[in-house]
PDB file of N, CA and C in Angstrom:
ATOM      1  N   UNK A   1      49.791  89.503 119.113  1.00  0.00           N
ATOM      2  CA  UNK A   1      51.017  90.263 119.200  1.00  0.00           C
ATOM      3  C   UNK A   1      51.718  90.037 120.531  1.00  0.00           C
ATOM      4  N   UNK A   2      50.972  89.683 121.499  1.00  0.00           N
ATOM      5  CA  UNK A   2      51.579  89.774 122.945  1.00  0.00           C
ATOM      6  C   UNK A   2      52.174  88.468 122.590  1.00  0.00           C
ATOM      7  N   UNK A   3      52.173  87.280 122.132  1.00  0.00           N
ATOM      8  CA  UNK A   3      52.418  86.213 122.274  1.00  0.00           C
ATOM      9  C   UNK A   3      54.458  86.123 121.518  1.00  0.00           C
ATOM     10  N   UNK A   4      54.548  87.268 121.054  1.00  0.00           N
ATOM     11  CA  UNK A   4      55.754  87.465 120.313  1.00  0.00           C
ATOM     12  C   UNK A   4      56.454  87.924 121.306  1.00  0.00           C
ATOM     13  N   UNK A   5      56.363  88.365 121.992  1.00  0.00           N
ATOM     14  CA  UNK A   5      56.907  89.269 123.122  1.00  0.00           C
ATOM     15  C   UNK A   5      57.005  88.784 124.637  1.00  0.00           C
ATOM     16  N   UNK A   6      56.017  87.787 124.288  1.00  0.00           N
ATOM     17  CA  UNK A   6      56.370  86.485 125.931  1.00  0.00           C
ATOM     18  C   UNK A   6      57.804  86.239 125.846  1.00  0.00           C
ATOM     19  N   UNK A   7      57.994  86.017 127.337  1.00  0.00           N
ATOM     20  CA  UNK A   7      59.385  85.584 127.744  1.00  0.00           C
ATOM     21  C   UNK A   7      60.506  86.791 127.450  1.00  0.00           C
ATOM     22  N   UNK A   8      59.801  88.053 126.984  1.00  0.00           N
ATOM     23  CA  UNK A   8      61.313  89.525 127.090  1.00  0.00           C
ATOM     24  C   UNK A   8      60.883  89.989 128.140  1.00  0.00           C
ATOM     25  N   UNK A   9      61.816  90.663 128.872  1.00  0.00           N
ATOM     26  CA  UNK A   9      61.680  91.399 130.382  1.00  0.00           C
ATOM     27  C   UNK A   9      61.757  90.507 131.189  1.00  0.00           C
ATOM     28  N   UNK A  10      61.014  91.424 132.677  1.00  0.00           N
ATOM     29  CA  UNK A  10      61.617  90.290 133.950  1.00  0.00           C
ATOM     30  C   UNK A  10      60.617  88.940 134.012  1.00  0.00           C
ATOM     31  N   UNK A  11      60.645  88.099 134.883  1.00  0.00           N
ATOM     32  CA  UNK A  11      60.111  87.108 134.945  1.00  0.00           C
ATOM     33  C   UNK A  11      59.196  87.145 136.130  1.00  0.00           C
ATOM     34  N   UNK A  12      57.733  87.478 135.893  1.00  0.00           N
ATOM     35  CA  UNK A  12      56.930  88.210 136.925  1.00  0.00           C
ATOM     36  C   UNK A  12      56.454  87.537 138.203  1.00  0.00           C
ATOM     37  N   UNK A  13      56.624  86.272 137.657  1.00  0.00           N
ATOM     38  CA  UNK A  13      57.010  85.567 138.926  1.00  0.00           C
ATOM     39  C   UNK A  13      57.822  85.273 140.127  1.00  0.00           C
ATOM     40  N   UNK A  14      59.115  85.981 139.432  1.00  0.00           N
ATOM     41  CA  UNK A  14      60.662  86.180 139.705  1.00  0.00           C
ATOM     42  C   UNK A  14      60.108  87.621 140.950  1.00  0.00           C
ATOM     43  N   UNK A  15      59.719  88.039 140.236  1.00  0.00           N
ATOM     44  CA  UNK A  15      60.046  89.193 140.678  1.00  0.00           C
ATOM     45  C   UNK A  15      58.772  89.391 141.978  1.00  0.00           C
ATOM     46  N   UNK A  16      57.719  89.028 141.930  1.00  0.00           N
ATOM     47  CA  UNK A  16      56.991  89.021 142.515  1.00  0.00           C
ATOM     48  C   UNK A  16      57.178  88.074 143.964  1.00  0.00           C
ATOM     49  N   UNK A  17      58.320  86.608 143.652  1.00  0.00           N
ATOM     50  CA  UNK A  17      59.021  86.322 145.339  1.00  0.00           C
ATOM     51  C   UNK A  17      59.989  86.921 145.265  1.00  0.00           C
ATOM     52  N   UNK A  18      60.472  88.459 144.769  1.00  0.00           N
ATOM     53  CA  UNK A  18      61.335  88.811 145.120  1.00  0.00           C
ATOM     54  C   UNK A  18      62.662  88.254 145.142  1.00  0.00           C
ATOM     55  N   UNK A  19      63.094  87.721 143.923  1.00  0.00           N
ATOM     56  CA  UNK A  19      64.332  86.556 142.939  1.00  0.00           C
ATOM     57  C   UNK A  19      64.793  87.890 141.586  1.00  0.00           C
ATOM     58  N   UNK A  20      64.657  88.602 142.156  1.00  0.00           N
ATOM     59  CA  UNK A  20      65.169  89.608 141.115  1.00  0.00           C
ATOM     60  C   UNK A  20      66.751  89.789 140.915  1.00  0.00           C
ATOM     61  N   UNK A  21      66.926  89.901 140.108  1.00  0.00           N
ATOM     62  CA  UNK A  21      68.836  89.698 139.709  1.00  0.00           C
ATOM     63  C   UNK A  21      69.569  90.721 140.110  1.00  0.00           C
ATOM     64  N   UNK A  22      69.376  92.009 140.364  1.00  0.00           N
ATOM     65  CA  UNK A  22      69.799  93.381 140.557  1.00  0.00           C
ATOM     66  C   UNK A  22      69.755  93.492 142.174  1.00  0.00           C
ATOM     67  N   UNK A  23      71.111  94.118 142.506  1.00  0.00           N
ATOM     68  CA  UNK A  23      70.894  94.607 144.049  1.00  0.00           C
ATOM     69  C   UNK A  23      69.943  95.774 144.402  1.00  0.00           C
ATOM     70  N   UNK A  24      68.895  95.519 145.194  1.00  0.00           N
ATOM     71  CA  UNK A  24      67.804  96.817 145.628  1.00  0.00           C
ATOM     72  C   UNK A  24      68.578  98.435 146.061  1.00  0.00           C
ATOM     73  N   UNK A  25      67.764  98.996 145.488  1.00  0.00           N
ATOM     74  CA  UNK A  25      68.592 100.171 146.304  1.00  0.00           C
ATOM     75  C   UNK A  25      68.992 100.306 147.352  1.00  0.00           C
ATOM     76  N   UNK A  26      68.031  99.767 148.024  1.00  0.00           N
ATOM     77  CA  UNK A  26      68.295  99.882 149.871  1.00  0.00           C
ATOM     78  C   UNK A  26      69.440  98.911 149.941  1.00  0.00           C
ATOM     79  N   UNK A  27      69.381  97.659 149.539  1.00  0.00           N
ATOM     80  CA  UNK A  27      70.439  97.065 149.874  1.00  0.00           C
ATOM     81  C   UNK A  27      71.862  97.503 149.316  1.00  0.00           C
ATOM     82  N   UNK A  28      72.083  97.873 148.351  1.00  0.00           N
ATOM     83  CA  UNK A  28      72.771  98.840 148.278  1.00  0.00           C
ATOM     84  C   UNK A  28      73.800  99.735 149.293  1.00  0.00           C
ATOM     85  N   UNK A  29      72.290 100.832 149.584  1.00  0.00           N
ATOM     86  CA  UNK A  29      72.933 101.640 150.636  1.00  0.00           C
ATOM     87  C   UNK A  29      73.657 101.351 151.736  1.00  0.00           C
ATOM     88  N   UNK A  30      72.925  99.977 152.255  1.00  0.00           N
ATOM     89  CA  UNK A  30      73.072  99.197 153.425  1.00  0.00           C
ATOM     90  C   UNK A  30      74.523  98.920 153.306  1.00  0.00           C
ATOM     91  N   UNK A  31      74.898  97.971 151.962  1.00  0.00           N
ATOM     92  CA  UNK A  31      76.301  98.581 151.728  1.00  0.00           C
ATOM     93  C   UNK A  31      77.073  99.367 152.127  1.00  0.00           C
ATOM     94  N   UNK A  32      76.917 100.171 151.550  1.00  0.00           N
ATOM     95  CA  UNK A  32      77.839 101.702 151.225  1.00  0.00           C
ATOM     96  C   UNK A  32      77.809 102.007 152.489  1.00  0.00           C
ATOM     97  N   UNK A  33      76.869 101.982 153.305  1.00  0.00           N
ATOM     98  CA  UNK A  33      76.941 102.799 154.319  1.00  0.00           C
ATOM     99  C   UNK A  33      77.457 102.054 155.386  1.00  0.00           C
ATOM    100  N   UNK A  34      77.563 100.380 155.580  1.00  0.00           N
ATOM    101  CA  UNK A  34      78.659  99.901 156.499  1.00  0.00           C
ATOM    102  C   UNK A  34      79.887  99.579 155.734  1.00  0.00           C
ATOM    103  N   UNK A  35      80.219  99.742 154.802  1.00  0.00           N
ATOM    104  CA  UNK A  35      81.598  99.270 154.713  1.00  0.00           C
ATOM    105  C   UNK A  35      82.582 100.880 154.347  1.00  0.00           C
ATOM    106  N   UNK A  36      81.608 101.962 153.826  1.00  0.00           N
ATOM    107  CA  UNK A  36      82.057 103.106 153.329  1.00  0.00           C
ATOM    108  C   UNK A  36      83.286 103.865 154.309  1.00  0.00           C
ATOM    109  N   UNK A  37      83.734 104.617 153.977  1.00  0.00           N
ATOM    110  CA  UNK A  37      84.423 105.093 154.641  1.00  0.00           C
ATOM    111  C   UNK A  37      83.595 106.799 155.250  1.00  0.00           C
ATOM    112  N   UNK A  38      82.832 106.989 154.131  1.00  0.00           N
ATOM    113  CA  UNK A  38      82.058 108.401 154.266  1.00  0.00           C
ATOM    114  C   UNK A  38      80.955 107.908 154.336  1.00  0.00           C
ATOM    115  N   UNK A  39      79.766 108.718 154.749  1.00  0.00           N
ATOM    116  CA  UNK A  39      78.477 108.898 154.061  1.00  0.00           C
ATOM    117  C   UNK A  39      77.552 108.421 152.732  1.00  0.00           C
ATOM    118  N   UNK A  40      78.497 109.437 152.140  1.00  0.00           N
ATOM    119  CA  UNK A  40      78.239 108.963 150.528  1.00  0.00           C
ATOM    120  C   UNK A  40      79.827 108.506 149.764  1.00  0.00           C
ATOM    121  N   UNK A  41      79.989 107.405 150.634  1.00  0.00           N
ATOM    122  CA  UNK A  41      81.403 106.415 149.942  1.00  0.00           C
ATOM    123  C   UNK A  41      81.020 105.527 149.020  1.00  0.00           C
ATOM    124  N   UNK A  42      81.413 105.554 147.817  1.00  0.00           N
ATOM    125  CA  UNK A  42      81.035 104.459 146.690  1.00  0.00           C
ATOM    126  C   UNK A  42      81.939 104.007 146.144  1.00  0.00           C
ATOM    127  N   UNK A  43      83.173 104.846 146.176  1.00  0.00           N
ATOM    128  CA  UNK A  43      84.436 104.268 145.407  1.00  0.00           C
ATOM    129  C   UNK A  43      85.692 103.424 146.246  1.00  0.00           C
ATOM    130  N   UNK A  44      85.363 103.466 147.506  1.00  0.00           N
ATOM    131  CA  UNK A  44      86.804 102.537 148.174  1.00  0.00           C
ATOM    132  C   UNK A  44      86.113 101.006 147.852  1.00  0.00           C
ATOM    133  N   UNK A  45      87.858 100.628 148.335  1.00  0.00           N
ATOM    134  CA  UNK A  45      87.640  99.122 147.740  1.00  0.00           C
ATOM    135  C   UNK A  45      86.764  98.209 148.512  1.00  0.00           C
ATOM    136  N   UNK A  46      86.861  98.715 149.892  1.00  0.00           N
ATOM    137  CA  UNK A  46      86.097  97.969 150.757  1.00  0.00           C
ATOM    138  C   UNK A  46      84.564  97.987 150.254  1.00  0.00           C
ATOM    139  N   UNK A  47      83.980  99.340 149.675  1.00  0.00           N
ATOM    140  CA  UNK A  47      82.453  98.961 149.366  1.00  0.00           C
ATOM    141  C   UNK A  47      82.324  98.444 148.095  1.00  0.00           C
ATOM    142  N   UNK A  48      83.526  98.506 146.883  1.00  0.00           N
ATOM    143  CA  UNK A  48      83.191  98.042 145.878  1.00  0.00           C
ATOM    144  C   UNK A  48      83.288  96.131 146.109  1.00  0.00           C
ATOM    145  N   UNK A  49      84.316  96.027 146.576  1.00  0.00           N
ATOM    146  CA  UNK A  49      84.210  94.501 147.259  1.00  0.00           C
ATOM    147  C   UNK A  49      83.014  94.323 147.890  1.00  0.00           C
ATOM    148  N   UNK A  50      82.341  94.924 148.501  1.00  0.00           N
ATOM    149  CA  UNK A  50      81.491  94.094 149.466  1.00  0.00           C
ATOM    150  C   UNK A  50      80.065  93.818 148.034  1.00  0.00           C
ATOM    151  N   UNK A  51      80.201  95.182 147.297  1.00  0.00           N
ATOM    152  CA  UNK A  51      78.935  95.128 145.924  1.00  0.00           C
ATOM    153  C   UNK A  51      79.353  93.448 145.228  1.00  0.00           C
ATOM    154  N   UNK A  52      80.324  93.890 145.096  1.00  0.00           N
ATOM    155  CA  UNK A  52      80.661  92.900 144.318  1.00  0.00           C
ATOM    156  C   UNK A  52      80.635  91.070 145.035  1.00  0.00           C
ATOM    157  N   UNK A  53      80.882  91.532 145.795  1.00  0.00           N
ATOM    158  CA  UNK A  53      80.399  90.094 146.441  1.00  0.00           C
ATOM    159  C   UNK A  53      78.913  89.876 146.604  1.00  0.00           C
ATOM    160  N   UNK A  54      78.115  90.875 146.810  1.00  0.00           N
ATOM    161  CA  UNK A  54      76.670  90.296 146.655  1.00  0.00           C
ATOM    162  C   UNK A  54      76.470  90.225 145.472  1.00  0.00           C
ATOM    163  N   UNK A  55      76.634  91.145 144.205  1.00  0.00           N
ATOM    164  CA  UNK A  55      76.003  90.523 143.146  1.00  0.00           C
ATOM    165  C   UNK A  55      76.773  89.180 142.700  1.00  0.00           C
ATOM    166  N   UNK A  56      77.632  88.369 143.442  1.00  0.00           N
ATOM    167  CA  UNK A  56      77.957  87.192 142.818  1.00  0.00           C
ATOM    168  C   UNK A  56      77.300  86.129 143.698  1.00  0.00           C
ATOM    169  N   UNK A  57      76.979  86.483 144.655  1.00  0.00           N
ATOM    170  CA  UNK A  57      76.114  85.602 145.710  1.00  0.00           C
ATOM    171  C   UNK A  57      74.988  85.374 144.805  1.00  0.00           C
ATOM    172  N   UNK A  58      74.680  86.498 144.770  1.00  0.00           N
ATOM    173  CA  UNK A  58      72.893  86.636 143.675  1.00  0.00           C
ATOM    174  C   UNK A  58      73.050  85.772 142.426  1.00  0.00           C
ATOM    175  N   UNK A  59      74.422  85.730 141.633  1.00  0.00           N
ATOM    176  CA  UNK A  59      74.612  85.257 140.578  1.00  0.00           C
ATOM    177  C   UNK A  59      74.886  83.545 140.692  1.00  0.00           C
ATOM    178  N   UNK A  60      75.715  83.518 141.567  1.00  0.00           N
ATOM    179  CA  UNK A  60      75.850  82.062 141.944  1.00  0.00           C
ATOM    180  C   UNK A  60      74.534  81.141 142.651  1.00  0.00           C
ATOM    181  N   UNK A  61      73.232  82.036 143.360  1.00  0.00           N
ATOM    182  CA  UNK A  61      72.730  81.282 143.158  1.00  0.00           C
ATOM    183  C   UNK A  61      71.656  81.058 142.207  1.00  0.00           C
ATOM    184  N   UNK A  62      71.782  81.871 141.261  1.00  0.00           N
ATOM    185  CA  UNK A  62      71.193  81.990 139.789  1.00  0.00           C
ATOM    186  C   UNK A  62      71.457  80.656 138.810  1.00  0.00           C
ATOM    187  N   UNK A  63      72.579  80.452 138.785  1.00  0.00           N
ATOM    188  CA  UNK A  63      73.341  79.301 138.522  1.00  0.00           C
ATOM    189  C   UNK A  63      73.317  77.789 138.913  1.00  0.00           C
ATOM    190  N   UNK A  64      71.946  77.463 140.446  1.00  0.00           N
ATOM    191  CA  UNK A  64      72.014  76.492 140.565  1.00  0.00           C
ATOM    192  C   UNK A  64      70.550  75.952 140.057  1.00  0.00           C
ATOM    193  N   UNK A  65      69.655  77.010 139.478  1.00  0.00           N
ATOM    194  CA  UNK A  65      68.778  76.775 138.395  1.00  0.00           C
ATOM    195  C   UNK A  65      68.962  76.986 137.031  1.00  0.00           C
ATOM    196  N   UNK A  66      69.801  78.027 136.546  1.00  0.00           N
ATOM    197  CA  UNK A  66      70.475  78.128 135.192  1.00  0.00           C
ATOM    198  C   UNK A  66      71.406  77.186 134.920  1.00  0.00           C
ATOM    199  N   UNK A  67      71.912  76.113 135.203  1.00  0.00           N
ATOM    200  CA  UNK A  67      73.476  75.719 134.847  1.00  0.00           C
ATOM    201  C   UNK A  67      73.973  76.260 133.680  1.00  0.00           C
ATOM    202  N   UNK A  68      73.179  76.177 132.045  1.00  0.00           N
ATOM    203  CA  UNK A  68      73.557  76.652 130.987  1.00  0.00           C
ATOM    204  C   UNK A  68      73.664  78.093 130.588  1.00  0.00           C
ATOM    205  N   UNK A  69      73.547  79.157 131.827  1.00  0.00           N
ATOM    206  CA  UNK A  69      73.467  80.252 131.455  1.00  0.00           C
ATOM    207  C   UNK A  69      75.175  80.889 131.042  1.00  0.00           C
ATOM    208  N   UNK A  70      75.660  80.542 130.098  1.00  0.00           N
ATOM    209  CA  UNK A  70      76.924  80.488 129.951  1.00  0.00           C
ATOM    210  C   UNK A  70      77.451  82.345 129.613  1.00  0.00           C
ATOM    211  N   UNK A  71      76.466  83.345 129.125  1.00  0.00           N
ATOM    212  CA  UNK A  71      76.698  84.808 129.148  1.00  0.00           C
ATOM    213  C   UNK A  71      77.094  85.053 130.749  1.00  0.00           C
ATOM    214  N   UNK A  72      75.866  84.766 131.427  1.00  0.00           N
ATOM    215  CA  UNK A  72      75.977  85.101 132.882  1.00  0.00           C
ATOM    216  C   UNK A  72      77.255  84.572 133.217  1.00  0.00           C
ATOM    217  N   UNK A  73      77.411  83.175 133.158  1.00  0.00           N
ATOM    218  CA  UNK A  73      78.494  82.740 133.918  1.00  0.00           C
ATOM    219  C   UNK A  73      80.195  83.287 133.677  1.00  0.00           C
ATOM    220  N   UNK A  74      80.348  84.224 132.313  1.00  0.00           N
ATOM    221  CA  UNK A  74      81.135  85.227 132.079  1.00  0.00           C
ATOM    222  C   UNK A  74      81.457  86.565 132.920  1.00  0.00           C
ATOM    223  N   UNK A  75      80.314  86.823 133.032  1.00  0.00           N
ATOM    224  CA  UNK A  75      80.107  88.259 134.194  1.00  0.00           C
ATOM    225  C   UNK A  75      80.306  87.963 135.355  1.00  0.00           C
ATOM    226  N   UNK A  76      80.056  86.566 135.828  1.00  0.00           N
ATOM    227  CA  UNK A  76      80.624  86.554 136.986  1.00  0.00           C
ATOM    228  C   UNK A  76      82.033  86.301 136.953  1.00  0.00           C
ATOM    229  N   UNK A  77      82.746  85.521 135.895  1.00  0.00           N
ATOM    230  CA  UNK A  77      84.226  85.296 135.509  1.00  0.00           C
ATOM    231  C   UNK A  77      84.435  86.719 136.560  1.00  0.00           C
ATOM    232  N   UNK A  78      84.347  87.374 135.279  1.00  0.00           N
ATOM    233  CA  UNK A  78      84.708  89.173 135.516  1.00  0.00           C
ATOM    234  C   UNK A  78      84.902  89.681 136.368  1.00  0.00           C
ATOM    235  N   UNK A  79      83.202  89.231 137.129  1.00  0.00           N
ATOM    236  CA  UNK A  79      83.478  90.054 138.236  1.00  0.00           C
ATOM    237  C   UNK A  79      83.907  89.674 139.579  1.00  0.00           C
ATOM    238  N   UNK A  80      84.424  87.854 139.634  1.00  0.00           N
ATOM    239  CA  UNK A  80      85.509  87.231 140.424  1.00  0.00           C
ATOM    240  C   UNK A  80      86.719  88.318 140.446  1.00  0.00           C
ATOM    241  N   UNK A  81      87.228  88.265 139.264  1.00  0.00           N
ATOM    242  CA  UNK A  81      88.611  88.747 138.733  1.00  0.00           C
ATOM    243  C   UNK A  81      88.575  90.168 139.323  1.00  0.00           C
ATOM    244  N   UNK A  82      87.954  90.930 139.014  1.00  0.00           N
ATOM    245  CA  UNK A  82      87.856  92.564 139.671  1.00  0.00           C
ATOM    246  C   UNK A  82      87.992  92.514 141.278  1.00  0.00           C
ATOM    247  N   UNK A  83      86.993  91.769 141.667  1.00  0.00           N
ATOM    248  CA  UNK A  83      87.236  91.618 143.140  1.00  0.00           C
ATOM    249  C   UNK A  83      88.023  91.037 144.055  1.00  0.00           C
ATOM    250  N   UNK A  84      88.946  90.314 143.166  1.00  0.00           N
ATOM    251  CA  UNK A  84      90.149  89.825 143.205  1.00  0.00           C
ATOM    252  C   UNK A  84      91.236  90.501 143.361  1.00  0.00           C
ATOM    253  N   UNK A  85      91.149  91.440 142.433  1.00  0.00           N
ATOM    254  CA  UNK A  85      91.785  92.637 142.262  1.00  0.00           C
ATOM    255  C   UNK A  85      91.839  93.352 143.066  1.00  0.00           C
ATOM    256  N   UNK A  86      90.845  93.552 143.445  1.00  0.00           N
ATOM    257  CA  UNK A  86      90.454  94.799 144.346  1.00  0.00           C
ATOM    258  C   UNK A  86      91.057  94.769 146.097  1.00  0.00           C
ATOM    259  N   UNK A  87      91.006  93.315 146.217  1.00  0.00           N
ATOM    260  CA  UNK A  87      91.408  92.580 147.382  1.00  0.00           C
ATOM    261  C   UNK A  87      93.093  92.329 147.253  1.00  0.00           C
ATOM    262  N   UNK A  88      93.802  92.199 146.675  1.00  0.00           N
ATOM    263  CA  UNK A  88      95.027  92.213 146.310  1.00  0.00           C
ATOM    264  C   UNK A  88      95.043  93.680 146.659  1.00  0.00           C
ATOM    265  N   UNK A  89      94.938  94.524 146.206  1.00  0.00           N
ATOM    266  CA  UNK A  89      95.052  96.190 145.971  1.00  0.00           C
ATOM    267  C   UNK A  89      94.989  96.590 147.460  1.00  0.00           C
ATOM    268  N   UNK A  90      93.978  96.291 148.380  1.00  0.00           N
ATOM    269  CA  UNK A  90      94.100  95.960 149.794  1.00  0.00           C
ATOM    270  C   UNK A  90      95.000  95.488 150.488  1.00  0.00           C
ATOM    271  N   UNK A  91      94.940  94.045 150.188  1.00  0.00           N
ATOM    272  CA  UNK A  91      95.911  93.773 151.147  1.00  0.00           C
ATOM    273  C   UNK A  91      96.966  94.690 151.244  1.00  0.00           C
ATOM    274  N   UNK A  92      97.750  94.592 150.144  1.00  0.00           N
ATOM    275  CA  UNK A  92      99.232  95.399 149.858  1.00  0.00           C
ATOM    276  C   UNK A  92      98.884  96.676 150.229  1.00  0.00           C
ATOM    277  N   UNK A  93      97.771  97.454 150.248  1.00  0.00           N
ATOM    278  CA  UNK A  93      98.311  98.794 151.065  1.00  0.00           C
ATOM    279  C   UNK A  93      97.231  99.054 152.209  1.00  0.00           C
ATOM    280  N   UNK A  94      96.659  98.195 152.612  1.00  0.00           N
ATOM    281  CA  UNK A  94      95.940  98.221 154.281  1.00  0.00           C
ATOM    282  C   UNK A  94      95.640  97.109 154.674  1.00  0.00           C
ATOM    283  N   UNK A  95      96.634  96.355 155.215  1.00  0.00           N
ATOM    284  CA  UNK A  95      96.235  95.239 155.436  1.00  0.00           C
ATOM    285  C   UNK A  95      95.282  94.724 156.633  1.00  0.00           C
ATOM    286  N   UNK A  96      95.462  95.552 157.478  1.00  0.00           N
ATOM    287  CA  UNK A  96      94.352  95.819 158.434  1.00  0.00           C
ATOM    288  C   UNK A  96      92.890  95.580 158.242  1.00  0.00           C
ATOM    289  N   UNK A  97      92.653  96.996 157.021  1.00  0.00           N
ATOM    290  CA  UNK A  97      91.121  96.997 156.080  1.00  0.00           C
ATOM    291  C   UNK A  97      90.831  95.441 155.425  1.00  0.00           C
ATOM    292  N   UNK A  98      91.646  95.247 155.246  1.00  0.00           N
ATOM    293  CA  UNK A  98      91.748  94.098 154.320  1.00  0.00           C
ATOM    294  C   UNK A  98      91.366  92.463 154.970  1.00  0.00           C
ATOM    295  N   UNK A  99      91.834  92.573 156.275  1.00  0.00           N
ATOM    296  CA  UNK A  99      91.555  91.352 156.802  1.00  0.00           C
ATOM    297  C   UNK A  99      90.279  92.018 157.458  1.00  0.00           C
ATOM    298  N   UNK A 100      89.512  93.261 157.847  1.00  0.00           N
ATOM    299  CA  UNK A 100      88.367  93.154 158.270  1.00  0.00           C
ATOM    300  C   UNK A 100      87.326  92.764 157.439  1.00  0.00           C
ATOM    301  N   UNK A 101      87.406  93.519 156.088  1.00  0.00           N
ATOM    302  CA  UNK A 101      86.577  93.168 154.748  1.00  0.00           C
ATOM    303  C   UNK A 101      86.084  91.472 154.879  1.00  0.00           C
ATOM    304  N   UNK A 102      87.576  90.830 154.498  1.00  0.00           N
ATOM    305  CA  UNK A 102      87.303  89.403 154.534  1.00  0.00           C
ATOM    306  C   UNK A 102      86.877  88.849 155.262  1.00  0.00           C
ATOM    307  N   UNK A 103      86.833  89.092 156.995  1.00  0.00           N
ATOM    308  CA  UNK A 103      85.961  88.503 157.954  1.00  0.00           C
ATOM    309  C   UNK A 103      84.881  89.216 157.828  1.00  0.00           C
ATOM    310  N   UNK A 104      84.431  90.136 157.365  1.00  0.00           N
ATOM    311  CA  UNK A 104      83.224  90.321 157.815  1.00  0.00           C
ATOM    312  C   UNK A 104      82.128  89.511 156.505  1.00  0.00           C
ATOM    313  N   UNK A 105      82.798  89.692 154.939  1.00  0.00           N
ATOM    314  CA  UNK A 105      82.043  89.076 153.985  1.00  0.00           C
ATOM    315  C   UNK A 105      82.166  87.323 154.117  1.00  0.00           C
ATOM    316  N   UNK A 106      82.925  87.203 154.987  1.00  0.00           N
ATOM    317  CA  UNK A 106      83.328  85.678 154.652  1.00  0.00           C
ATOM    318  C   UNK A 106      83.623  84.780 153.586  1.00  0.00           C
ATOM    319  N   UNK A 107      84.830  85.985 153.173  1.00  0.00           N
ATOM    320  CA  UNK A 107      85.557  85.019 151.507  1.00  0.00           C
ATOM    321  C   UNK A 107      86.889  84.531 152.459  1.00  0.00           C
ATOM    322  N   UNK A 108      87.684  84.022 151.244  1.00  0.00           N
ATOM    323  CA  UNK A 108      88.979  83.706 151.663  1.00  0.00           C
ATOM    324  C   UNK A 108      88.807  83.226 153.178  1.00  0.00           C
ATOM    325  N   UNK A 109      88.272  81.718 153.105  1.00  0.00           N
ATOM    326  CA  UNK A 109      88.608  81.450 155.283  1.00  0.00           C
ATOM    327  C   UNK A 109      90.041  80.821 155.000  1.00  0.00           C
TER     328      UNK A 109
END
């Protein structure tokens, strides 16, 4: 029965050097808590940009052992486009915030 069920869930190898696909909590926080504007800031653009740029770091380099992972490579479409968004939405009303974000993640040189 176990042999039906090989290969669902994480990849324990993956996970065991610590190649896990999901941002850690802590890293996370680490987030939130330098780019936030509060304490418990989760919704400005500056921390949703900065999330969003690590899980595409994580994803892109997912991608240079997946090439065919063509679902994944959708979600990151996506989540280019959002953070795209999100950075547009910036500039135009803090442009200040906006050029610190980008130097500090190092998109857009």
């Amino acid at each position: 029965m176990d042999a039906i069920f090989q290969g669902f869930g994480p990849d324990p190898g993956a996970v065991a050097l610590g190649r896990e696909m999901a941002i850690t909590k802590e890293k996370k926080s680490e987030l939130m808590g330098s780019f936030g504007r509060g304490d418990q800031d989760t919704g400005s653009p500056e921390v949703q940009v900065a999330l969003l740029t690590a899980r595409i770091n994580d994803l892109t380099e997912h991608f240079k052992t997946h090439a065919k992972d063509h679902a994944s490579r959708r979600g990151l479409l996506m989540m280019v486009s959002k953070r795209s968004s999100l950075l547009k939405y910036l500039r135009l009303h803090d442009r200040k915030k906006y050029l610190e974000v980008i130097s500090r993640l190092g998109i857009r040189k």
